[in-house]
Protein backbone atom coordinates (compact mmCIF):
# COMPACT_ATOMS: atom_id res chain seq x y z
CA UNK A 1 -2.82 21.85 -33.17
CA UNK A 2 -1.58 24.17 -30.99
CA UNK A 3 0.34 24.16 -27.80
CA UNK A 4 -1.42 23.97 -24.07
CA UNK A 5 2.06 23.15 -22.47
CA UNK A 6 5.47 24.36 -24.16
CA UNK A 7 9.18 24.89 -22.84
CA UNK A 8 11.20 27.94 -23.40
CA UNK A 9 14.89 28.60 -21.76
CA UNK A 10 14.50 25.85 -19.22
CA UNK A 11 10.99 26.17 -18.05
CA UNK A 12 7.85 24.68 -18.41
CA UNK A 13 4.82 26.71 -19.44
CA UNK A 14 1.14 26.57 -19.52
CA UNK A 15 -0.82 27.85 -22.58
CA UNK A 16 -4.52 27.96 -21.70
CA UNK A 17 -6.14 31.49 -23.40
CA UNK A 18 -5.04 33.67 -26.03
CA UNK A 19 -7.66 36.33 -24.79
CA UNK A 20 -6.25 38.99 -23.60
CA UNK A 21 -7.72 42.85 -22.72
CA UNK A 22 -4.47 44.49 -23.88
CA UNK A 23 -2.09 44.95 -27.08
CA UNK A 24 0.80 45.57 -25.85
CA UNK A 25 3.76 47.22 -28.16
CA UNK A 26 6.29 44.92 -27.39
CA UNK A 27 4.16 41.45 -27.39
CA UNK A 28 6.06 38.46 -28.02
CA UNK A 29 3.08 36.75 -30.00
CA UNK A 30 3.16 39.62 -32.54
CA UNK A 31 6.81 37.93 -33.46
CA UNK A 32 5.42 34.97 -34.96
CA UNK A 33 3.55 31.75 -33.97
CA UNK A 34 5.23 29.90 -31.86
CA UNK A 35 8.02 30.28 -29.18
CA UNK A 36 10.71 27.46 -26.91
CA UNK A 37 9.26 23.87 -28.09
CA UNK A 38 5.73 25.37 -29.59
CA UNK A 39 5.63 25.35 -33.26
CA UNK A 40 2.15 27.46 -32.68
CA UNK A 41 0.53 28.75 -29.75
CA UNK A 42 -2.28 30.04 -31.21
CA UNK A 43 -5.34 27.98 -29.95
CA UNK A 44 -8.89 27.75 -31.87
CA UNK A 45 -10.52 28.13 -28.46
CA UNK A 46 -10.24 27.64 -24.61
CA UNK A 47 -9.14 24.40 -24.19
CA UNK A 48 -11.43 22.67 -21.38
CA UNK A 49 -10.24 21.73 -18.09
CA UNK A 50 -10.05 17.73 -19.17
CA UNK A 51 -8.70 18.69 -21.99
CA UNK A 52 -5.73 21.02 -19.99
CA UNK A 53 -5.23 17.45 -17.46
CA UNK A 54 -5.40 15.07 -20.48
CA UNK A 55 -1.81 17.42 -21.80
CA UNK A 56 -0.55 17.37 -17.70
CA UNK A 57 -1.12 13.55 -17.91
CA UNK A 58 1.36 13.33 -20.95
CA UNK A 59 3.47 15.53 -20.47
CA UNK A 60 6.99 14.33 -18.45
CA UNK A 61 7.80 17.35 -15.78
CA UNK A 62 10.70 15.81 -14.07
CA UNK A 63 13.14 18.25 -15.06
CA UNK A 64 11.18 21.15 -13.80
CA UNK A 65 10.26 21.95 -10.13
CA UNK A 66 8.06 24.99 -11.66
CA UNK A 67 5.65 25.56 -13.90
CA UNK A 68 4.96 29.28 -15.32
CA UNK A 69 1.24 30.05 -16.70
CA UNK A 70 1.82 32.26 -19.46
CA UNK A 71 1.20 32.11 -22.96
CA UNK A 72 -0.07 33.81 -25.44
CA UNK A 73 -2.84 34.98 -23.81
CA UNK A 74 -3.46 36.48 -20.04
CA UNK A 75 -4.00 33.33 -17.83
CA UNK A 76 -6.72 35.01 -15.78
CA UNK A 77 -8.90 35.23 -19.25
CA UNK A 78 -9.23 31.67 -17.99
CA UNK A 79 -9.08 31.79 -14.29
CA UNK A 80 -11.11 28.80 -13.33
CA UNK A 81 -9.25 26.96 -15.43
CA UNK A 82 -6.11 28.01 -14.25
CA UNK A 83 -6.56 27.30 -10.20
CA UNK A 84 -8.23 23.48 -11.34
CA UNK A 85 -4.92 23.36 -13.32
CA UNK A 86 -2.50 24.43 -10.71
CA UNK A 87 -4.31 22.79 -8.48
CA UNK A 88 -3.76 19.05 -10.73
CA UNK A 89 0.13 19.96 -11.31
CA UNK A 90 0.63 20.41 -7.42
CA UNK A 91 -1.16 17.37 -6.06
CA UNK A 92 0.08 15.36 -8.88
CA UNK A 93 3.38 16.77 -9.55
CA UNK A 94 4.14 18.95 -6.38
CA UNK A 95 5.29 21.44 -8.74
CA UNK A 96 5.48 24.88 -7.59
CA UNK A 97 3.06 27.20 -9.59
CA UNK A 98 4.25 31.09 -11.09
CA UNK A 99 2.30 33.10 -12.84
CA UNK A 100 3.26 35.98 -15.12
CA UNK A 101 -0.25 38.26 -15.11
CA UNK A 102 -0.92 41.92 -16.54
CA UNK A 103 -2.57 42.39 -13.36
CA UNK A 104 -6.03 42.92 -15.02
CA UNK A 105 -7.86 40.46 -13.43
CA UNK A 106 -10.43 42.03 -11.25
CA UNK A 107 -11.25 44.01 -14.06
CA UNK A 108 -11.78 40.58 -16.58
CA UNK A 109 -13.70 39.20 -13.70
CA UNK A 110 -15.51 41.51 -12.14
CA UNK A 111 -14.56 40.74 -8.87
CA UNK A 112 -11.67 40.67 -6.16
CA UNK A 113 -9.55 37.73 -7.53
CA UNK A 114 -6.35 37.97 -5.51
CA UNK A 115 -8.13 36.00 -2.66
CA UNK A 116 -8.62 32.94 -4.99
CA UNK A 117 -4.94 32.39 -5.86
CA UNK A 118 -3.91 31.58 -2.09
CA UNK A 119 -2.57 28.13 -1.54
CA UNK A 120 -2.62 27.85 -5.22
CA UNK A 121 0.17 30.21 -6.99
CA UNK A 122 3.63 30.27 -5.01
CA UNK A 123 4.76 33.52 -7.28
CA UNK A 124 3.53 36.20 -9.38
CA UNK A 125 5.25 38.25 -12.05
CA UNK A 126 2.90 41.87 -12.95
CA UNK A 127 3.23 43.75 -15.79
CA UNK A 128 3.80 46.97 -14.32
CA UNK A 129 4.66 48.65 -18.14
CA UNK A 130 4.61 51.98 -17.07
CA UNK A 131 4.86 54.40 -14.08
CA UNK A 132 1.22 55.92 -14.12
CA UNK A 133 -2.10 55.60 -16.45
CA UNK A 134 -1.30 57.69 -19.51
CA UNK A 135 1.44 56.26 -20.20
CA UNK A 136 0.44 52.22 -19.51
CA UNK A 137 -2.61 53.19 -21.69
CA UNK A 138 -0.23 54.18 -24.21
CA UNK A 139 2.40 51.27 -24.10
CA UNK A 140 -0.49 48.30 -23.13
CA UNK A 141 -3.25 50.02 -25.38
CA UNK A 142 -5.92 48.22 -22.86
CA UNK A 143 -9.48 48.05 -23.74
CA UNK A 144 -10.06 49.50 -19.82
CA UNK A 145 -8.51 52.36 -20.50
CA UNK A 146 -8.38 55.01 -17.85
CA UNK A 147 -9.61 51.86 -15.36
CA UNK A 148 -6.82 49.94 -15.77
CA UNK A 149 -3.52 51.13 -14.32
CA UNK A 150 -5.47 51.51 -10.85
CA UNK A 151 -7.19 47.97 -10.45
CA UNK A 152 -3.82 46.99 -11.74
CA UNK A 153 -1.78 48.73 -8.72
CA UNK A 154 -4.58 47.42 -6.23
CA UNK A 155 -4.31 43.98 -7.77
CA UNK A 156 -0.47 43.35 -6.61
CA UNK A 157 -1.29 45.08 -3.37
CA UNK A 158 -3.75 42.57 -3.21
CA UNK A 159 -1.48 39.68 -4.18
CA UNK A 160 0.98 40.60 -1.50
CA UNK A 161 -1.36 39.12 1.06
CA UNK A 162 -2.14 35.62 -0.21
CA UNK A 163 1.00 35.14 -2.64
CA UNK A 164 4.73 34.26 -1.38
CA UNK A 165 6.22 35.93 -3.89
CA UNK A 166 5.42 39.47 -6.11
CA UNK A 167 7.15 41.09 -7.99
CA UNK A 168 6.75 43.55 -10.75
CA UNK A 169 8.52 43.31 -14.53
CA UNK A 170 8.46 46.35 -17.16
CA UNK A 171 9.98 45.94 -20.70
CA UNK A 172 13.08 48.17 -21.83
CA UNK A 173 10.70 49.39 -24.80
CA UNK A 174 10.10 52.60 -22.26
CA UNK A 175 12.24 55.44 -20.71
CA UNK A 176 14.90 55.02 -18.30
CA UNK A 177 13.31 57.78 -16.96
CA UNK A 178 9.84 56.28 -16.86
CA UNK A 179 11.54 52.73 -15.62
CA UNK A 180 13.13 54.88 -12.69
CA UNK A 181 9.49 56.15 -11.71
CA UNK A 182 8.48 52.73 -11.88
CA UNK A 183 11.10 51.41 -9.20
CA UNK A 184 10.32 54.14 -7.18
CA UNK A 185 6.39 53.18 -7.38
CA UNK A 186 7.62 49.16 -6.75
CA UNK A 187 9.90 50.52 -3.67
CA UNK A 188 6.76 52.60 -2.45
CA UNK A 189 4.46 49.67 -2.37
CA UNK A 190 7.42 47.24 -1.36
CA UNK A 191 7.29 45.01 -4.47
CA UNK A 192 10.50 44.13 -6.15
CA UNK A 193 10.74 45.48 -10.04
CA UNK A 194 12.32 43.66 -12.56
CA UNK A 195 13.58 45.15 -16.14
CA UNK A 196 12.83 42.77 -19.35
CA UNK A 197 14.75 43.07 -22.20
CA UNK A 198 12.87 43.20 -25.00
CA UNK A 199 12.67 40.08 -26.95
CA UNK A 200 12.30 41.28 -30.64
């Protein structure tokens, strides 16, 4: 059976989708199964949300203070799932909620989503991947193809307003040139950038 909640360098994590509209080059889940405590992340479907509550119930979070949705799968795939989740680890818990997102949500949705996270996630991490749309196309190989690098951009600008705390990440897998554009797009729109190194 696979993992809904896992821990990896310290943290606690929330597994609760393995859809996801992109296949990115550098994807940790192409390295194997299972990652941190999870022998295998790979779930046979959407857990429900009484199944997600049934893990929170078991599961002991005193050592954490935060809890990161992200598995292997984009958490928004699942987005009512998600805030009901959040939601349950806060009231019970009072754990703070972060969320690391490819930024695709309106776009899996069909609809404004930023809105929905207030009160709900305390920090976001967004795949920013690349420093305009040929290029993310190229590196995230999304099925939204010229679409998504724009709802993407509009996303985080969105987040800005209802979230604490943005920020952007790229993986090392690209240019320094092409990470430099990138901090200059995350300066422009006045979201910090953070470099990943890529975990092969």
């Amino acid at each position: 059976m696979a993992d809904i909640i896992y821990t990896y360098a310290s943290s606690a994590y929330m597994n609760i989708t393995n859809k996801c509209p992109c296949a990115c080059i550098f994807c940790i889940r192409s390295n194997g199964d299972g990652l941190g405590s999870a022998e295998s992340l790979w779930l046979k479907g959407d857990p429900t949300i009484d199944e997600i509550k049934a893990e929170i119930d078991k599961f002991d979070f005193s050592e954490y203070d935060e809890v990161v949705f992200c598995g292997y799968g984009e958490p928004t795939q699942a987005l009512d799932n998600l805030i009901e989740s959040a939601k349950y680890l806060k009231e019970k818990h009072k754990l703070k909620i972060r969320l690391n997102s490819n930024g695709l949500s309106d776009l899996i949705n069909g609809k404004p989503t930023a809105h929905l996270l207030e009160g709900v996630v305390d920090s976001i991490s967004i795949s920013l991947n690349a420093p305009d749309g040929e290029a993310y196309q190229r590196v995230t190989r999304s099925k939204f193809g010229a679409e998504a690098y724009p709802a993407l951009l509009k996303f985080a600008e969105d987040c800005k307003k209802y979230i604490p705390k943005v920020k952007f990440t790229v993986v090392d897998v690209i240019s320094e040139e092409e990470i430099a554009e990138c901090k200059k797009i995350a300066e422009k729109m006045g979201i910090p950038l953070r470099v990943r190194k890529w975990i092969k």
